[in-house]
N, C-alpha and C. Protein backbone atom coordinates (compact mmCIF):
# COMPACT_ATOMS: atom_id res chain seq x y z
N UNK A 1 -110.37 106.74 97.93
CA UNK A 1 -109.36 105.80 98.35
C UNK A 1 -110.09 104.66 99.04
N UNK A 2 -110.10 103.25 98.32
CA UNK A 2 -110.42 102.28 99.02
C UNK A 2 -109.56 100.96 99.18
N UNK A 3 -108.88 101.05 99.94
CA UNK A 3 -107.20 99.88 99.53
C UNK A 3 -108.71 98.50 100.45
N UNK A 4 -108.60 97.76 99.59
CA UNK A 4 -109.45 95.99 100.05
C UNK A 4 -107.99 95.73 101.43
N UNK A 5 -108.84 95.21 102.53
CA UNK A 5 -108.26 94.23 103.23
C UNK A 5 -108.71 92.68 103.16
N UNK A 6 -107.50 92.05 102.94
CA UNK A 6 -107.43 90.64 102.33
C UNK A 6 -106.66 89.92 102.84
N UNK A 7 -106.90 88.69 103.19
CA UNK A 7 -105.98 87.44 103.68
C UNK A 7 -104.87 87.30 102.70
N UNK A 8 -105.69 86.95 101.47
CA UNK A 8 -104.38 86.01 100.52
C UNK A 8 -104.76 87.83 99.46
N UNK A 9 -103.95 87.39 98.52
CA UNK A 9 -103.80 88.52 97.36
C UNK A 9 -103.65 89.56 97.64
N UNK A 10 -102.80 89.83 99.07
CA UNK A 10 -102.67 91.57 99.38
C UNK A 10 -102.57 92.46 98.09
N UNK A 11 -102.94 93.66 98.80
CA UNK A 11 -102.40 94.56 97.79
C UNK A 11 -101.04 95.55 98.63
N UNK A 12 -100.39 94.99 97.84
CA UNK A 12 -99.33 96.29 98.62
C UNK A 12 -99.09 97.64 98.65
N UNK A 13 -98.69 98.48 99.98
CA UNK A 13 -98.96 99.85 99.92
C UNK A 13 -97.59 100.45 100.29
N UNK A 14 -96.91 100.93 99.39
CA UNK A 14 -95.62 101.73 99.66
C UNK A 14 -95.82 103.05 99.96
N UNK A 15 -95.11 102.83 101.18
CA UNK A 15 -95.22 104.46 102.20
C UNK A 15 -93.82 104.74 102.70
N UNK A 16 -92.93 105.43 102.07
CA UNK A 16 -91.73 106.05 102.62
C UNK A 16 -90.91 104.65 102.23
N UNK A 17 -90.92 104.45 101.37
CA UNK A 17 -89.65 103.39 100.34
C UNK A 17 -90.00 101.96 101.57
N UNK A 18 -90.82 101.41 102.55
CA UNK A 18 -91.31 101.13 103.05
C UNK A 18 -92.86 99.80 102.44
N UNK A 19 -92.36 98.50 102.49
CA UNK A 19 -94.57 97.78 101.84
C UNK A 19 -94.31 97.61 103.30
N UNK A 20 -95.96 97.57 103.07
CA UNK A 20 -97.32 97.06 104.44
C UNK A 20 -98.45 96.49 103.51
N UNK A 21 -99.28 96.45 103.93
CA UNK A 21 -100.36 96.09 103.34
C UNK A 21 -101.41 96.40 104.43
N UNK A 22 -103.05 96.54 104.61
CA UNK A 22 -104.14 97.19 104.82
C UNK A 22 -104.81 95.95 105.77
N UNK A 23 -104.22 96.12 106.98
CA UNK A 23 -104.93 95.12 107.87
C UNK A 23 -105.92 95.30 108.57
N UNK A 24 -106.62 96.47 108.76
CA UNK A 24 -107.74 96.63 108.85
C UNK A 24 -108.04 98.05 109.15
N UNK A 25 -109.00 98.46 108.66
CA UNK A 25 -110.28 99.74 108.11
C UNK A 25 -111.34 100.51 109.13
N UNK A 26 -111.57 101.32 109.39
CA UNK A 26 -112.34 102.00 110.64
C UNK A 26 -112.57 103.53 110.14
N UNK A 27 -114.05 103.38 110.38
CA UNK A 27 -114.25 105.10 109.70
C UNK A 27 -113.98 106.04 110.98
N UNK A 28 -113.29 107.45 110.43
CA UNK A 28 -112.68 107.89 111.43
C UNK A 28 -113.79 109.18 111.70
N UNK A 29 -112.94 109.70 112.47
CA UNK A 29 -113.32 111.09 112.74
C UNK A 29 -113.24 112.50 111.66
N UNK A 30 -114.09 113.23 111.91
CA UNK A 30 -113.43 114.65 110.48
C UNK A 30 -112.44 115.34 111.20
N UNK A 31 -111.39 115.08 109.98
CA UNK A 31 -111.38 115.08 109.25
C UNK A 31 -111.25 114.19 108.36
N UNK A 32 -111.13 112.98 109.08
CA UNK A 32 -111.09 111.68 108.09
C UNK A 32 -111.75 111.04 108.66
N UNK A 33 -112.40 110.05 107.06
CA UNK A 33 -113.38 109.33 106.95
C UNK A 33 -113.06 108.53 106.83
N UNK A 34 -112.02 107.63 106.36
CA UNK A 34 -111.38 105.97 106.88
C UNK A 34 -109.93 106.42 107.90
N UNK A 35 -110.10 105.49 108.75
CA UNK A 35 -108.24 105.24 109.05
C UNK A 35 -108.18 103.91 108.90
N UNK A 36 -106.83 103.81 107.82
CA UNK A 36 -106.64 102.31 107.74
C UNK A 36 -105.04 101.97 108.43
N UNK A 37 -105.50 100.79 109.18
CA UNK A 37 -104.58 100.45 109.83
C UNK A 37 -103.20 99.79 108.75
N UNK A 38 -101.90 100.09 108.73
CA UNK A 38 -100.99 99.29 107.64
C UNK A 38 -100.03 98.21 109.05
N UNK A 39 -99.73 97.60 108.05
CA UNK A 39 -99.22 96.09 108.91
C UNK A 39 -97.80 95.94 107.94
N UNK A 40 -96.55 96.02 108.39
CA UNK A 40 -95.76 95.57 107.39
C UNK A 40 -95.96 94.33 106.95
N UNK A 41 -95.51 94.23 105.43
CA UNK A 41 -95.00 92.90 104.27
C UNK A 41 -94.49 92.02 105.43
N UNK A 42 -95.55 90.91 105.26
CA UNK A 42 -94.14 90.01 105.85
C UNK A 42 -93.44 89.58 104.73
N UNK A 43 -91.92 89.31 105.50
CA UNK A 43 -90.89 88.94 104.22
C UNK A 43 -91.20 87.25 104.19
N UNK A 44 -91.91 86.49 104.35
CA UNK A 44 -91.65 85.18 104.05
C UNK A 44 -92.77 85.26 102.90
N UNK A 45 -93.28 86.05 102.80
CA UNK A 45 -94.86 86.05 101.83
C UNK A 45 -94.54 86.73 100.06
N UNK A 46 -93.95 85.56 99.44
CA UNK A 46 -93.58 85.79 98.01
C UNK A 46 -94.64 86.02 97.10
N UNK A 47 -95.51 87.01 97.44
CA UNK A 47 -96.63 87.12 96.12
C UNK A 47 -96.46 88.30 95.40
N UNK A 48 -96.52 88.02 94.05
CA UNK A 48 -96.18 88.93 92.95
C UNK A 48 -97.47 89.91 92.49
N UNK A 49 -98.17 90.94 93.31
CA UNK A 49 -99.86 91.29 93.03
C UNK A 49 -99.83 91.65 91.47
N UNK A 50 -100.30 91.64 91.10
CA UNK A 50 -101.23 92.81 89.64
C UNK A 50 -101.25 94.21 90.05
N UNK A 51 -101.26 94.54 91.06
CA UNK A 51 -102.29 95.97 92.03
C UNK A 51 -101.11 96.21 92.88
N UNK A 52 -100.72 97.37 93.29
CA UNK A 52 -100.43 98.10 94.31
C UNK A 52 -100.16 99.79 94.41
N UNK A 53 -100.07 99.94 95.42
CA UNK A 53 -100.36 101.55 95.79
C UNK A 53 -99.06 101.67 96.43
N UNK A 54 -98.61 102.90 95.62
CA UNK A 54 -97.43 104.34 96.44
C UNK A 54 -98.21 105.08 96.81
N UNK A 55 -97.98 105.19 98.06
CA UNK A 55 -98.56 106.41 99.17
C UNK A 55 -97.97 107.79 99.05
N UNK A 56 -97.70 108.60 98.16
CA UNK A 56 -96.57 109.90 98.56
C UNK A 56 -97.43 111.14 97.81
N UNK A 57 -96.67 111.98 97.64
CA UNK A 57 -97.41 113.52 97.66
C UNK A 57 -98.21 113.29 96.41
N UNK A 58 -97.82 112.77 94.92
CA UNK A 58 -98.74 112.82 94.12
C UNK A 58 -99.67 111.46 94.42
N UNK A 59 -99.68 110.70 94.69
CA UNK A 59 -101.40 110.09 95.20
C UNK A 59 -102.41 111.07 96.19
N UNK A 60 -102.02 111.33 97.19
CA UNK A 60 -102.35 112.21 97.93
C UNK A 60 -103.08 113.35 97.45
N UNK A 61 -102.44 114.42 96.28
CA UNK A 61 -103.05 115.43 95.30
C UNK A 61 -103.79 114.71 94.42
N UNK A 62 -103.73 114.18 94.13
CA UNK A 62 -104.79 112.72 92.74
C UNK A 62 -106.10 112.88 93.96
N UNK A 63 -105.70 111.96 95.38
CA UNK A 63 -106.82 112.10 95.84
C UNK A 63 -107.77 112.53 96.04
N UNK A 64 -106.91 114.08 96.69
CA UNK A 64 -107.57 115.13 96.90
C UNK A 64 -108.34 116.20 96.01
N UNK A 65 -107.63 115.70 94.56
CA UNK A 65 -108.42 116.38 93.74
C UNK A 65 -109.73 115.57 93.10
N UNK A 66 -109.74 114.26 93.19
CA UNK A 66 -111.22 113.59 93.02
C UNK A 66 -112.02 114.12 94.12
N UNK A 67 -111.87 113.58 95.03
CA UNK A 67 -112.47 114.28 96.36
C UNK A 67 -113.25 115.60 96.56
N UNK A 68 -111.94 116.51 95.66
CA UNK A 68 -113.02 118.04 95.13
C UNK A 68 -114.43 117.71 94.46
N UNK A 69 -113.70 117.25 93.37
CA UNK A 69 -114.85 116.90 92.32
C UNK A 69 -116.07 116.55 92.51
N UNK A 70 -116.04 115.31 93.56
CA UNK A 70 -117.06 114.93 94.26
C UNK A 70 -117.75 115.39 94.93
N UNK A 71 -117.21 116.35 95.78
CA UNK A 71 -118.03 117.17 96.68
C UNK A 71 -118.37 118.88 95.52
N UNK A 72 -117.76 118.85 94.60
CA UNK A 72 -118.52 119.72 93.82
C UNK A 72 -120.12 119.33 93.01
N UNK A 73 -119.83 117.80 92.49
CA UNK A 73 -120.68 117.06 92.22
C UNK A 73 -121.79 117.17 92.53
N UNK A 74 -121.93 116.90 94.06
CA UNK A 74 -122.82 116.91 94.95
C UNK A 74 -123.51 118.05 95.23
N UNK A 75 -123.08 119.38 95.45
CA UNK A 75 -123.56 120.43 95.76
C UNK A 75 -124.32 120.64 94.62
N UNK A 76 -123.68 120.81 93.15
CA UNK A 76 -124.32 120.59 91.91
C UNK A 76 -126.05 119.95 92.33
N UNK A 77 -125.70 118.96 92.29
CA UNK A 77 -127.01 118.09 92.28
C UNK A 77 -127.66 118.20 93.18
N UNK A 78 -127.32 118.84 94.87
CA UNK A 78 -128.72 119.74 95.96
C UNK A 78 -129.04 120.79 94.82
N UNK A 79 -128.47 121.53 94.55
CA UNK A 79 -129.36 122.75 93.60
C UNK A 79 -129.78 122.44 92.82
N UNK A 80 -129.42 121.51 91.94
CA UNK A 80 -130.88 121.20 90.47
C UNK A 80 -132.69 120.97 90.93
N UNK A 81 -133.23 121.33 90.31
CA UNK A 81 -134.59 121.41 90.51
C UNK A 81 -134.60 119.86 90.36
N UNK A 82 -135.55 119.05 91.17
CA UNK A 82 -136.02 117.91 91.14
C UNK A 82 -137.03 117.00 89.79
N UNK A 83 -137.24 116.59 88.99
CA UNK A 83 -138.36 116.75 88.34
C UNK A 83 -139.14 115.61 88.59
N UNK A 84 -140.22 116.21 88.86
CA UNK A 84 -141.41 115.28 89.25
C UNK A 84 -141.83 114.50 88.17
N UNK A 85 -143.02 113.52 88.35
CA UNK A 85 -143.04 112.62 86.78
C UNK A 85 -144.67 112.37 87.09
């Protein structure tokens, strides 16, 4: 999960039938590794994005299941033998 924080071209983030958009980013503590701050839509700001994100249980499982992957990935690749050249 990497939502861009941006002046112009937000991307919007729907959380509980609810836009905000991603006003600013801070790596957190474990169990989390970003907290991003959300800022509601302002309503005077008519931009139509390309891009936006629903926040709800299936993003969340999407996430969490790359996230596996990755950290399966990884363990994968400490155990392969190195090869020297």
């Amino acid at each position: 999960m990497d939502w861009p924080i941006r002046e112009f071209c937000r991307v919007p983030v729907y959380f509980q039938e609810q836009k905000y958009y991603v006003r600013s980013k801070r790596e957190g503590e474990r169990p989390y590794r970003v907290i991003y701050e959300l800022w509601p839509w302002p309503e005077d700001v008519p931009e139509a994005p390309a891009k936006w994100v629903v926040y709800d249980e299936a993003y969340v499982a999407q996430r969490d299941k790359a996230a596996a992957k990755a950290r399966r990935k990884e363990r994968l690749y400490a155990i392969l033998p190195v090869k020297t050249t």
